[in-house]
C-alpha atoms as a PDB file:
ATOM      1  CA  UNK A   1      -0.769 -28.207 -53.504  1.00  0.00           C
ATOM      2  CA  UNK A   2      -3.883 -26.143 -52.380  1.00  0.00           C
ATOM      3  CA  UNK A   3      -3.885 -28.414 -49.021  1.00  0.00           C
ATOM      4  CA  UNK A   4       0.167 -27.429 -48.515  1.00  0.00           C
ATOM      5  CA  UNK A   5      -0.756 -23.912 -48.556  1.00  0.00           C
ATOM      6  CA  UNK A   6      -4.028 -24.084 -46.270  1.00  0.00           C
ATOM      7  CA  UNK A   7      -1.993 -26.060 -43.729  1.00  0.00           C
ATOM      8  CA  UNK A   8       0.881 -23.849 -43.751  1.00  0.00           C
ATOM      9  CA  UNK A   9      -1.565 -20.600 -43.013  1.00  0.00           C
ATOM     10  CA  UNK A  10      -3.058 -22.337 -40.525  1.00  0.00           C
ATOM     11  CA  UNK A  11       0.244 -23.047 -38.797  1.00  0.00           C
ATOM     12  CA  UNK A  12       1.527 -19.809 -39.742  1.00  0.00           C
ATOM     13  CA  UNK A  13      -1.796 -18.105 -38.108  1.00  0.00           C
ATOM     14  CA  UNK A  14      -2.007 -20.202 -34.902  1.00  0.00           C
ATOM     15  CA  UNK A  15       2.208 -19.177 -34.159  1.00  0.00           C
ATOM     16  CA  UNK A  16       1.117 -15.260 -34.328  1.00  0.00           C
ATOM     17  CA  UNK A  17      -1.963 -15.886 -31.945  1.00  0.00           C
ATOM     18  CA  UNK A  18       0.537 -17.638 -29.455  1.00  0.00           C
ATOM     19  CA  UNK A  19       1.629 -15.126 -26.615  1.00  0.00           C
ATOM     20  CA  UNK A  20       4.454 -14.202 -24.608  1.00  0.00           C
ATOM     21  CA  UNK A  21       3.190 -13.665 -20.846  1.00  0.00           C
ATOM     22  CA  UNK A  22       4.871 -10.622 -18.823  1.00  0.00           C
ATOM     23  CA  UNK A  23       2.501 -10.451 -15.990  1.00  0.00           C
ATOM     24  CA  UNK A  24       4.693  -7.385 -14.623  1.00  0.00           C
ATOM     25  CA  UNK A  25       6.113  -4.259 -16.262  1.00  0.00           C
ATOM     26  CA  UNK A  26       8.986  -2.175 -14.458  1.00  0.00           C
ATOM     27  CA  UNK A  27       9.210   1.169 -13.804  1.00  0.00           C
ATOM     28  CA  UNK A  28      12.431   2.930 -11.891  1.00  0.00           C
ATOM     29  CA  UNK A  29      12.730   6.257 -10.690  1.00  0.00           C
ATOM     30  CA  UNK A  30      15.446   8.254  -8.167  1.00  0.00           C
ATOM     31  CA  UNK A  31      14.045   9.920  -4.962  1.00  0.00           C
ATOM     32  CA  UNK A  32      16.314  12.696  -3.150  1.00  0.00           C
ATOM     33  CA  UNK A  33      16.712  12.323   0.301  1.00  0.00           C
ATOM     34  CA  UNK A  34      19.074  14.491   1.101  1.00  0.00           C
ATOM     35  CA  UNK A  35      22.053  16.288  -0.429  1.00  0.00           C
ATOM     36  CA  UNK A  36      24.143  12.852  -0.764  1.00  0.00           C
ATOM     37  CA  UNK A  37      21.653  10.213  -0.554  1.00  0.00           C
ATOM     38  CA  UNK A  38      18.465   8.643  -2.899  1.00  0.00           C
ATOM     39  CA  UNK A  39      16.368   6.213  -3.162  1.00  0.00           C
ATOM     40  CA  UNK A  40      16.333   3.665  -6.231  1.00  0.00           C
ATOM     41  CA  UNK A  41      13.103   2.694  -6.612  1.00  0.00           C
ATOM     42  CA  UNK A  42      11.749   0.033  -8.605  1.00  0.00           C
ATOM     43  CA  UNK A  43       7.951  -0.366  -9.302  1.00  0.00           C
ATOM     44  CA  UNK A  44       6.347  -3.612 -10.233  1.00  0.00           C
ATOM     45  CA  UNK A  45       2.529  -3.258 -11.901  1.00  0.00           C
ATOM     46  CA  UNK A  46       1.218  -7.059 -11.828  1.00  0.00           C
ATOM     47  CA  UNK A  47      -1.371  -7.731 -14.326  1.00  0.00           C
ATOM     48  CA  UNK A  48      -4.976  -9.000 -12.588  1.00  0.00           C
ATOM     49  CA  UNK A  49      -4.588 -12.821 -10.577  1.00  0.00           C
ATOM     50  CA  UNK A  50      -0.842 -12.659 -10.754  1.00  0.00           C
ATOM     51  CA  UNK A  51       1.601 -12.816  -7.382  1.00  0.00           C
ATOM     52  CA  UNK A  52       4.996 -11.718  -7.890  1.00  0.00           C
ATOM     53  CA  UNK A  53       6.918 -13.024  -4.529  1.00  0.00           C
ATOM     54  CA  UNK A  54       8.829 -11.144  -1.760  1.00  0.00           C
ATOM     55  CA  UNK A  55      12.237 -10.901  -0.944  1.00  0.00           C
ATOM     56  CA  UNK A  56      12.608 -13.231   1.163  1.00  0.00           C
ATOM     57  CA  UNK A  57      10.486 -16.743   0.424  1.00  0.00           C
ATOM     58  CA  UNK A  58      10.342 -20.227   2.609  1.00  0.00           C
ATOM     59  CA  UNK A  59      12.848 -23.173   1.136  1.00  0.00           C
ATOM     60  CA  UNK A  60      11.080 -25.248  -0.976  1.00  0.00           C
ATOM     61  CA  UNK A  61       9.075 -22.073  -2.158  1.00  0.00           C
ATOM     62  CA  UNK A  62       9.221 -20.308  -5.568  1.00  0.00           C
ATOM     63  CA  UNK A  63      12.088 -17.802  -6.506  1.00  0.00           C
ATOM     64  CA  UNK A  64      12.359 -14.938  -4.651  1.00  0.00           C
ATOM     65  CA  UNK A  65      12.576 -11.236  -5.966  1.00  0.00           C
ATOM     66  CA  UNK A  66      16.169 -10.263  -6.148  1.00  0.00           C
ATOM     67  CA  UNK A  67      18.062  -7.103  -7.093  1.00  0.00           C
ATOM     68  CA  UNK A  68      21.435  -6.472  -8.053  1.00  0.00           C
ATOM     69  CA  UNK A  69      23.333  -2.946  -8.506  1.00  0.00           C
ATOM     70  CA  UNK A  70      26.441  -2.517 -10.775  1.00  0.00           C
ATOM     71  CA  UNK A  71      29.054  -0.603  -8.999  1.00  0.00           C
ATOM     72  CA  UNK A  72      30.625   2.389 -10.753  1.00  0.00           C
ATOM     73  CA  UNK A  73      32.620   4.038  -7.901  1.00  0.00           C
ATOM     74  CA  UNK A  74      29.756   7.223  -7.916  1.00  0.00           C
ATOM     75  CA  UNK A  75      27.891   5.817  -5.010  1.00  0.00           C
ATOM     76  CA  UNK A  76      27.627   3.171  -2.267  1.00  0.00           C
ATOM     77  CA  UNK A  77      24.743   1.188  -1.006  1.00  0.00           C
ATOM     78  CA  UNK A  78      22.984   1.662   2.259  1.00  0.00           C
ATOM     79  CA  UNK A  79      21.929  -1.670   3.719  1.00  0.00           C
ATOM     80  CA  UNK A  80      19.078  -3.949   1.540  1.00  0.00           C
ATOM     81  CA  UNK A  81      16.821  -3.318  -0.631  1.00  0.00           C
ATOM     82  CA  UNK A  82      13.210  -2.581   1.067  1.00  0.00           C
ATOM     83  CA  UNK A  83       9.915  -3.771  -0.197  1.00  0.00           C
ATOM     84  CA  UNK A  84       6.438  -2.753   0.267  1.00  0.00           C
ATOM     85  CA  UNK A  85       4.112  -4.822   3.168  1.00  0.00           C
ATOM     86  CA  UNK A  86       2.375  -7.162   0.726  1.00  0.00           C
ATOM     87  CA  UNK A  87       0.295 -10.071   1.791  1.00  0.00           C
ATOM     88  CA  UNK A  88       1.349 -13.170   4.156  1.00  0.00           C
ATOM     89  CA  UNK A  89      -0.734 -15.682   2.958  1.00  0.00           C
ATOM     90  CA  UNK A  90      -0.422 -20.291   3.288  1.00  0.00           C
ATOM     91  CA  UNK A  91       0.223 -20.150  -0.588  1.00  0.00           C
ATOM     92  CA  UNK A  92      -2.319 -23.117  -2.408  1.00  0.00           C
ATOM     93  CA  UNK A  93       0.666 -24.201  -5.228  1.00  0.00           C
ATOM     94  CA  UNK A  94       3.882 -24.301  -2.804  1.00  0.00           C
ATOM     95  CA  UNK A  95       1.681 -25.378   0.640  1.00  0.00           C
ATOM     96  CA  UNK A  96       3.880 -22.854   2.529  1.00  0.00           C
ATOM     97  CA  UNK A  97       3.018 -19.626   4.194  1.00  0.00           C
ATOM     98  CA  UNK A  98       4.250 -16.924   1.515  1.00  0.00           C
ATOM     99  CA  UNK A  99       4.231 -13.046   1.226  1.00  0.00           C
ATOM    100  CA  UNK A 100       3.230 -12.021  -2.413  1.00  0.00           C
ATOM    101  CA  UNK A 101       2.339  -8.810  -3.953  1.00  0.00           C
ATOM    102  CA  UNK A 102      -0.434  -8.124  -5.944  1.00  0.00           C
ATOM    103  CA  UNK A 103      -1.543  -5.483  -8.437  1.00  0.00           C
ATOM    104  CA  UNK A 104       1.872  -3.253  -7.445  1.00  0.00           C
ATOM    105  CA  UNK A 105       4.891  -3.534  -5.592  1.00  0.00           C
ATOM    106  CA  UNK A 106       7.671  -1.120  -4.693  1.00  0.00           C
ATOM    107  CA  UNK A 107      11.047  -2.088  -3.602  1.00  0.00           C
ATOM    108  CA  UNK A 108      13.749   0.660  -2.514  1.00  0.00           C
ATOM    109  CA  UNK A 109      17.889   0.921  -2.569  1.00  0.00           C
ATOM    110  CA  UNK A 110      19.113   3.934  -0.530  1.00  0.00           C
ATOM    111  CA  UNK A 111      22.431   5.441  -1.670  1.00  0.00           C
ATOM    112  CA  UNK A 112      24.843   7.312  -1.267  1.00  0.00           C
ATOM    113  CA  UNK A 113      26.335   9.493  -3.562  1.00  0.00           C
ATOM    114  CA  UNK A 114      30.431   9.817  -3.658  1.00  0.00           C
ATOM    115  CA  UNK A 115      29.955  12.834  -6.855  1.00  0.00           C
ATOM    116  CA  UNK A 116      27.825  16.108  -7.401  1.00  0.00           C
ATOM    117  CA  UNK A 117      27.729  15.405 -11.413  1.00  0.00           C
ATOM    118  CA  UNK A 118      24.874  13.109 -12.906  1.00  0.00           C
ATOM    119  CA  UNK A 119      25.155   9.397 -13.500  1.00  0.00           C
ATOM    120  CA  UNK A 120      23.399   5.943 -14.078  1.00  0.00           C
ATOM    121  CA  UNK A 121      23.344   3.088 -11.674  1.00  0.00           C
ATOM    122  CA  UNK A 122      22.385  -0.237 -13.816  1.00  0.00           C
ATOM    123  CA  UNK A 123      20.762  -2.825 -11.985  1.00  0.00           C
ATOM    124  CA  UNK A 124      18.966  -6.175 -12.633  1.00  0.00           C
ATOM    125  CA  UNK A 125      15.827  -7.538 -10.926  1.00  0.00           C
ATOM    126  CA  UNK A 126      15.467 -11.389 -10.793  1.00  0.00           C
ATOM    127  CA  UNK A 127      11.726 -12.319 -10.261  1.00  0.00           C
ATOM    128  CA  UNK A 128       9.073 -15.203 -10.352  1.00  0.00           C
ATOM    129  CA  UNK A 129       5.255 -15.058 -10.929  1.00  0.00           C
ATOM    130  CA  UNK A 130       2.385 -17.406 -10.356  1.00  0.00           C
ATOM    131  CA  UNK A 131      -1.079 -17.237 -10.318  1.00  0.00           C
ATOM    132  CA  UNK A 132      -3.930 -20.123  -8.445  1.00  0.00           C
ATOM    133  CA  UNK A 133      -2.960 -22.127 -11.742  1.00  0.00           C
ATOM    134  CA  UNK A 134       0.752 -22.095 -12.489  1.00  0.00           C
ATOM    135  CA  UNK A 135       3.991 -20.224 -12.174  1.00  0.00           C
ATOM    136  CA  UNK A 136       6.257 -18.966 -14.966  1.00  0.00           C
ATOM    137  CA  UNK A 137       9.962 -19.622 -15.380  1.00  0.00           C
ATOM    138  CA  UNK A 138      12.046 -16.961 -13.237  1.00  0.00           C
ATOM    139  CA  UNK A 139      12.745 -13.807 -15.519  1.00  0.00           C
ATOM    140  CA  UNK A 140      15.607 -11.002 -15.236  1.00  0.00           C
ATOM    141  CA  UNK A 141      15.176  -7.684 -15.987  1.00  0.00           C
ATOM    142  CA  UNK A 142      17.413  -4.698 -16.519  1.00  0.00           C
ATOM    143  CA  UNK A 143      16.509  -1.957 -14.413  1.00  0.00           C
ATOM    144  CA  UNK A 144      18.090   1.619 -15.284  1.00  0.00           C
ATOM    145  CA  UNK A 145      18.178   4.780 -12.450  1.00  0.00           C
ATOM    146  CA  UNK A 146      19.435   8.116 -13.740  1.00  0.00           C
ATOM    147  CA  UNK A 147      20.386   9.826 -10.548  1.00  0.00           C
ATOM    148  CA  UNK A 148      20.670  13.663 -11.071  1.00  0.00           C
END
């Protein structure tokens, strides 16, 4: 019986130590640009030896960042989402030449606004992160802007 019970704190202590890697936390904030547009903008910090990926990625490369926007009839988008320069580089895991960020990234939606009142734009950011080692499975995230 004492053997039962060691084993089954051992288990149960090895299960807490086990961790859930999120290499990246989110941020969002609204920039005014003028009287009817803003800027989304979503920051990315990347913990220490972690790439999250551009936009835009080579076939046969890992998944690239993507952002969506729910439309609620207060605002339209202006063209594509921008990103920050980053860093073109022949990537060791996919053999391709990639652009990664490192550290931080910002990406930006410009609006336009169709009402004077305050609202919420809900969006979701699909993303992929690897280090020199291995990559993690491609995570969404909900992103929230409070444009006022």
């Amino acid at each position: 019986m004492k053997s039962i019970f060691i084993i089954i704190a051992v288990l149960a202590l090895n299960i807490t130590k086990a961790q859930i890697l999120e290499p990246v936390k989110w941020e969002t904030s609204v920039n005014r640009v003028s009287d009817t547009e803003f800027d989304l903008i979503a920051t990315a910090t990347i913990d220490s030896g972690w790439h999250l990926y551009s936009q835009t990625v080579p076939e046969d490369g890992p998944i690239a960042t993507s952002f969506s926007f729910d439309g609620n009839g207060k605002f339209l988008k202006k063209g594509n989402t921008k990103e920050d320069e980053g860093h073109v580089v022949d990537d060791p895991i996919f053999s391709i030449k990639i652009k990664y960020f490192d550290d931080k990234a910002t990406f930006k939606q410009r609006i336009k606004v169709k009402t004077k009142k305050s609202f919420t734009v809900e969006g979701v950011v699909n993303f992929m992160v690897c280090n020199d080692s291995r990559c993690l499975s491609p995570t969404e995230e909900d992103l929230l802007f409070t444009v006022e």
